[in-house]
C-alpha atoms as a PDB file:
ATOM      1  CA  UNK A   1      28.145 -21.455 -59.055  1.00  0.00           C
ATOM      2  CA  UNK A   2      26.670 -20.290 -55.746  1.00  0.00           C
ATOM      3  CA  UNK A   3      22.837 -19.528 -56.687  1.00  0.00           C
ATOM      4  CA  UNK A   4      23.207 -16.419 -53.883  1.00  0.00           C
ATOM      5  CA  UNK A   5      26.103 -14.670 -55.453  1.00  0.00           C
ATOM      6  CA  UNK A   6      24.733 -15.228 -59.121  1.00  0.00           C
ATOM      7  CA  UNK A   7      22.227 -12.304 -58.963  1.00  0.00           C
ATOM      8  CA  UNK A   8      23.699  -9.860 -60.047  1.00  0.00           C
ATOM      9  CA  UNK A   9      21.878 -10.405 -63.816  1.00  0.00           C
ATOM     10  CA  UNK A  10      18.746 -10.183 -61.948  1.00  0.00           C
ATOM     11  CA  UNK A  11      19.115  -7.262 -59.699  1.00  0.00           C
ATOM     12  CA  UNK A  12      18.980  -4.523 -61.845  1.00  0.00           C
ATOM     13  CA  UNK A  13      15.766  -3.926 -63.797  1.00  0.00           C
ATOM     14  CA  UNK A  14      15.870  -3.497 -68.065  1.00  0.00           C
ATOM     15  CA  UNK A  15      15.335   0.019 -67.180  1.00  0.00           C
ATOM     16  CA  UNK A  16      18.267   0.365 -65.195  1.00  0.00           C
ATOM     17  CA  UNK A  17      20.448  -1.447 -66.803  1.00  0.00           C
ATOM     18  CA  UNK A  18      19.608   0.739 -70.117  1.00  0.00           C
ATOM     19  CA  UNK A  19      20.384   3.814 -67.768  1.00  0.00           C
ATOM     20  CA  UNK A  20      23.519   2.601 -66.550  1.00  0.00           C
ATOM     21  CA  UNK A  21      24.488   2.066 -70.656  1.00  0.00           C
ATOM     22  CA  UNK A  22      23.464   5.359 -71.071  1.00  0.00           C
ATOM     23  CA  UNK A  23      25.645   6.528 -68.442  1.00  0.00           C
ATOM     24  CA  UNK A  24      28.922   4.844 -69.714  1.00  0.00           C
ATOM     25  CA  UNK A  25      28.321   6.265 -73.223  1.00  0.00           C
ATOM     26  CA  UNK A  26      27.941   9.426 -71.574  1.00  0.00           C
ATOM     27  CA  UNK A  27      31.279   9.299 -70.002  1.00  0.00           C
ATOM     28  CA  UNK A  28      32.983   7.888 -73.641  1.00  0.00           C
ATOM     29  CA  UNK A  29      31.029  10.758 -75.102  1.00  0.00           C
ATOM     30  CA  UNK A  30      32.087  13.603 -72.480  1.00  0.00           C
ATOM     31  CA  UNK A  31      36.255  11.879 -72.764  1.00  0.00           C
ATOM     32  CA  UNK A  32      36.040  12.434 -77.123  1.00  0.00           C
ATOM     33  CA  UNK A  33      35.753  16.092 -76.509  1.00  0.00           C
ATOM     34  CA  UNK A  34      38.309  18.826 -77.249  1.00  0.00           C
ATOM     35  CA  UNK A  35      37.798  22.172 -75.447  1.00  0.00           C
ATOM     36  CA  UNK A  36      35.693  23.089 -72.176  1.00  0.00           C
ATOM     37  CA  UNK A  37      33.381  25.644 -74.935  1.00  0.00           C
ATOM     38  CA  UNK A  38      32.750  22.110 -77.166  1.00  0.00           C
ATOM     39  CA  UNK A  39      31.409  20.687 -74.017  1.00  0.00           C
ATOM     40  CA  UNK A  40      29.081  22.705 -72.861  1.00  0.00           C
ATOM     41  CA  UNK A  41      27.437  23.268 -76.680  1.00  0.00           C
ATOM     42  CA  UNK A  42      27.290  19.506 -76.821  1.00  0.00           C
ATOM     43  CA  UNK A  43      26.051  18.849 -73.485  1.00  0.00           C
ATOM     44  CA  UNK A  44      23.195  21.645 -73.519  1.00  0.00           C
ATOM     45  CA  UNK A  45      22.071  20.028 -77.077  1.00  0.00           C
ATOM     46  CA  UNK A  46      22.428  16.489 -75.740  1.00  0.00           C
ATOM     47  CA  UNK A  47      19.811  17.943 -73.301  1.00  0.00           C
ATOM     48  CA  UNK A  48      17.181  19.680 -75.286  1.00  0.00           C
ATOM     49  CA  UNK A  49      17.419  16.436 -77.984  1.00  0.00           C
ATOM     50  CA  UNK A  50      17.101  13.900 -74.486  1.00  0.00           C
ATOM     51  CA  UNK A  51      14.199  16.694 -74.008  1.00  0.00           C
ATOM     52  CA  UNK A  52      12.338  16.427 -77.367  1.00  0.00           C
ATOM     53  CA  UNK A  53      12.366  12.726 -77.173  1.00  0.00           C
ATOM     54  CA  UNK A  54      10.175  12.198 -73.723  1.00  0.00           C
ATOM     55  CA  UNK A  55       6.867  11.581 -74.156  1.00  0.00           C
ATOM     56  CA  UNK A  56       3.993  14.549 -74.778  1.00  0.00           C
ATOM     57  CA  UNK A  57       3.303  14.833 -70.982  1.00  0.00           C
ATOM     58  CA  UNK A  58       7.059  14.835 -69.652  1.00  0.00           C
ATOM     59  CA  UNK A  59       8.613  17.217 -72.622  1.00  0.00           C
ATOM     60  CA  UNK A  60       6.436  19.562 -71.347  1.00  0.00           C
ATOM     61  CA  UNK A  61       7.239  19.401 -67.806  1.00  0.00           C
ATOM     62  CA  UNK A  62      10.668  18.641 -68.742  1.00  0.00           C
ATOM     63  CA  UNK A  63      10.714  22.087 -70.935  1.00  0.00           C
ATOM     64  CA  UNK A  64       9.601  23.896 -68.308  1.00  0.00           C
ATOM     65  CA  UNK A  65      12.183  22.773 -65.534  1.00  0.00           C
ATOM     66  CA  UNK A  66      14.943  23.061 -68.017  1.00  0.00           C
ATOM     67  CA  UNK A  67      14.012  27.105 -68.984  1.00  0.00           C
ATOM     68  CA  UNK A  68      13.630  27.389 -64.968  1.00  0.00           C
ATOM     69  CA  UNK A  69      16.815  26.326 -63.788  1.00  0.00           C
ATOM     70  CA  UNK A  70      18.333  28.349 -67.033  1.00  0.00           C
ATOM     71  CA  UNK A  71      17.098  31.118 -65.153  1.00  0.00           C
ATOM     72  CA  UNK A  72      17.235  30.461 -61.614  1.00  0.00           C
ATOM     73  CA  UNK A  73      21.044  29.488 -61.797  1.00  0.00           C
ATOM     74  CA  UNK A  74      22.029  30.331 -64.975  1.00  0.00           C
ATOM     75  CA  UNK A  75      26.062  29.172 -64.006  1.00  0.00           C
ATOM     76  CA  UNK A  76      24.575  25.532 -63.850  1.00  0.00           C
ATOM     77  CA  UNK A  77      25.790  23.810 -66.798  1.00  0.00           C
ATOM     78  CA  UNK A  78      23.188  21.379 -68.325  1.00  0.00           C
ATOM     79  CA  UNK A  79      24.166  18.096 -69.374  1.00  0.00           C
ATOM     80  CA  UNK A  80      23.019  14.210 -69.100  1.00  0.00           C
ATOM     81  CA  UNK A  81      23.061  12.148 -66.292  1.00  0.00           C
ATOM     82  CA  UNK A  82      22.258   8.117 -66.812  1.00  0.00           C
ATOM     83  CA  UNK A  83      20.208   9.531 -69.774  1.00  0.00           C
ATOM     84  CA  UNK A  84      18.526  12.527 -67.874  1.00  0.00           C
ATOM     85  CA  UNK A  85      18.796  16.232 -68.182  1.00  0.00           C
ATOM     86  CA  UNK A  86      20.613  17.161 -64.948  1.00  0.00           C
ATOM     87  CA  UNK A  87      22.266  20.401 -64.355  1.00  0.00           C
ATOM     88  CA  UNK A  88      25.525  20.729 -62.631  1.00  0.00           C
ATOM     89  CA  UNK A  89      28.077  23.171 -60.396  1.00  0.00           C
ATOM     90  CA  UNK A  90      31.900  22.775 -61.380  1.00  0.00           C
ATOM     91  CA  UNK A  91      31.408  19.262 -63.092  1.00  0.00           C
ATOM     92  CA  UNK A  92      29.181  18.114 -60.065  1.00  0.00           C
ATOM     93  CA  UNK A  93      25.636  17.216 -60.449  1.00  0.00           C
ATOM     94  CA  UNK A  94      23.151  19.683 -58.339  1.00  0.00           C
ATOM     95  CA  UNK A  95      19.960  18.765 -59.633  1.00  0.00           C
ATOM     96  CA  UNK A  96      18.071  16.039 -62.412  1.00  0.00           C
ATOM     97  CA  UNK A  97      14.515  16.102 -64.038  1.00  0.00           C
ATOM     98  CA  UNK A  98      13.584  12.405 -64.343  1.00  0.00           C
ATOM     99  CA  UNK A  99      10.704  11.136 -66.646  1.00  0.00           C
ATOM    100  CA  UNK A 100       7.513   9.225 -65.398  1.00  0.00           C
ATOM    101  CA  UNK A 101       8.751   7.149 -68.768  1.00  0.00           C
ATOM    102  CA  UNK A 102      12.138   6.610 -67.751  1.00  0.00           C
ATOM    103  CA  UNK A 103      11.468   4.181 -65.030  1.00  0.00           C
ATOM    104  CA  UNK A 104       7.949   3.349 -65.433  1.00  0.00           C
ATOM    105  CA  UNK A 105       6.748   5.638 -62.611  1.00  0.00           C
ATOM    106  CA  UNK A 106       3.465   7.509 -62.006  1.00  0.00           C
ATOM    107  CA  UNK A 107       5.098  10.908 -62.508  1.00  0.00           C
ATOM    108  CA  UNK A 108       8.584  12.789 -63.163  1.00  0.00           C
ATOM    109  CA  UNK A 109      10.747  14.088 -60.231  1.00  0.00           C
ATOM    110  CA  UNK A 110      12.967  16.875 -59.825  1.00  0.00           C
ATOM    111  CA  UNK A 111      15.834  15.159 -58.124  1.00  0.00           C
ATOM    112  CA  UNK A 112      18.685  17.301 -55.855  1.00  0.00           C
ATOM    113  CA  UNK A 113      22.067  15.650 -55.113  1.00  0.00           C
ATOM    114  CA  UNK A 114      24.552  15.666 -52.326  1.00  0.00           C
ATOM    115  CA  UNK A 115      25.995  18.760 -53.927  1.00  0.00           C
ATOM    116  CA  UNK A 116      22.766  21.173 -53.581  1.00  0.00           C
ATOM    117  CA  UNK A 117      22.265  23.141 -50.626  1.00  0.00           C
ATOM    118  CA  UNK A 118      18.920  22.250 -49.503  1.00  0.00           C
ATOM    119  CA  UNK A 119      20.644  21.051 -45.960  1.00  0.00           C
ATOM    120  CA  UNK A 120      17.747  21.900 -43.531  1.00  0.00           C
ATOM    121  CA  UNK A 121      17.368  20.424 -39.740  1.00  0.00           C
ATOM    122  CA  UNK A 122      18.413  16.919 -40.263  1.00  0.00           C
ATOM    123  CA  UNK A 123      16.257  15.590 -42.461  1.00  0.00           C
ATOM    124  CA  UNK A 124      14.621  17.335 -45.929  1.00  0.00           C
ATOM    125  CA  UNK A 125      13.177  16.218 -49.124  1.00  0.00           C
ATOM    126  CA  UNK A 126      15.667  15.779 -52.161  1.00  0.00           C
ATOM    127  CA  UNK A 127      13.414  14.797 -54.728  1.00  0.00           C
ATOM    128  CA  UNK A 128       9.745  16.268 -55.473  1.00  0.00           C
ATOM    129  CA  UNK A 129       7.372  14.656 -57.712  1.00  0.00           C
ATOM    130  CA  UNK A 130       5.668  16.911 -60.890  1.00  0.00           C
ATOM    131  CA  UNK A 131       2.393  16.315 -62.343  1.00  0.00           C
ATOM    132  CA  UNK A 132       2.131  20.008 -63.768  1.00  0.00           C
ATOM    133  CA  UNK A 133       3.731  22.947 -63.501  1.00  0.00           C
ATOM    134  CA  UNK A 134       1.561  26.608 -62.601  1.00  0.00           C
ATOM    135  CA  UNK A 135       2.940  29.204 -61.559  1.00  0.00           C
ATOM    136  CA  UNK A 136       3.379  28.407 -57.841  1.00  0.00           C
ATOM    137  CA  UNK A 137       5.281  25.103 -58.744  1.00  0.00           C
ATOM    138  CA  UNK A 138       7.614  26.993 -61.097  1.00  0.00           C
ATOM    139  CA  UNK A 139       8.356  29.849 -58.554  1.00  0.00           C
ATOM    140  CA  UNK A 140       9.012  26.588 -56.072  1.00  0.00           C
ATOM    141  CA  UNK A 141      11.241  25.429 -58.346  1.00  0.00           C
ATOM    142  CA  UNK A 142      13.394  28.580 -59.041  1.00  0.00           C
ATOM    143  CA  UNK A 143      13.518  29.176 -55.555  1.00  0.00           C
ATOM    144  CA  UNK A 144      14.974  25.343 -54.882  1.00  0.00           C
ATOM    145  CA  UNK A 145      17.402  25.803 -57.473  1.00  0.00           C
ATOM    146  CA  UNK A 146      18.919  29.004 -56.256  1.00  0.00           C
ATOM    147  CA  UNK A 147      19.010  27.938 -52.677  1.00  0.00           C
ATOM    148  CA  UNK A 148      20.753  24.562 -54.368  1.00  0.00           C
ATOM    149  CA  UNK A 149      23.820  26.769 -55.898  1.00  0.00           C
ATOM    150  CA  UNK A 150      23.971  29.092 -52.667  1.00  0.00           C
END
């Protein structure tokens, strides 16, 4: 076996490769459903039980973001995304709260996708990192997630 081309074990870390498992069950999970009203039940309480399991300091923030973009865009639908609540437009993913925990990071990030419209100049931030949330960072918020579904 070429040594170069055998990497592929090694180049994802445990974390992501537990992501990407969560991710594929997600799919299986999403494929067993019946109707479009089963879906959205499921997915919003696959969210708040993803939610309740983060540690203290993220299931806080991660409360918060979720009853924010509930009502900042209340037509996103929430479901999971490689294990994280994201929130999305017409089956699309618009935006993602992602744990310090998940990946070992210093602190959780509000992620935007491809799909949001945050399109500003040519060049703007898709992802903001939360430490807290007061009431400046949660009027930031709902005003990034409207202009995100606009």
């Amino acid at each position: 076996m070429n040594k170069t081309t055998d990497t592929t074990a090694d180049a994802f870390t445990d974390e992501e490769r537990a992501a990407m498992k969560e991710r594929a069950k997600e799919l299986k999970t999403t494929a067993r459903r019946a109707s479009k009203a089963d879906k959205a039940a499921e997915d919003e309480a696959a969210v708040v039980a993803k939610i309740a399991e983060m540690q203290d300091s993220d299931r806080v923030l991660a409360e918060r973001v979720h009853a924010i973009v509930k009502t900042a865009a209340p037509g996103l639908a929430p479901k999971l995304w490689y294990g994280m609540p994201s929130y999305a437009k017409d089956g699309k993913i618009v935006c993602y709260f992602q744990s310090a925990e998940k990946f070992k990071a210093r602190y959780a990030t509000l992620g935007f996708s491809d799909q949001a419209n945050l399109d500003e100049g040519i060049m703007w931030p898709t992802t903001y990192a939360l430490t807290e949330i007061t009431a400046a960072t949660e009027a930031a918020i709902a005003t990034l997630v409207k202009q995100s579904v606009s």
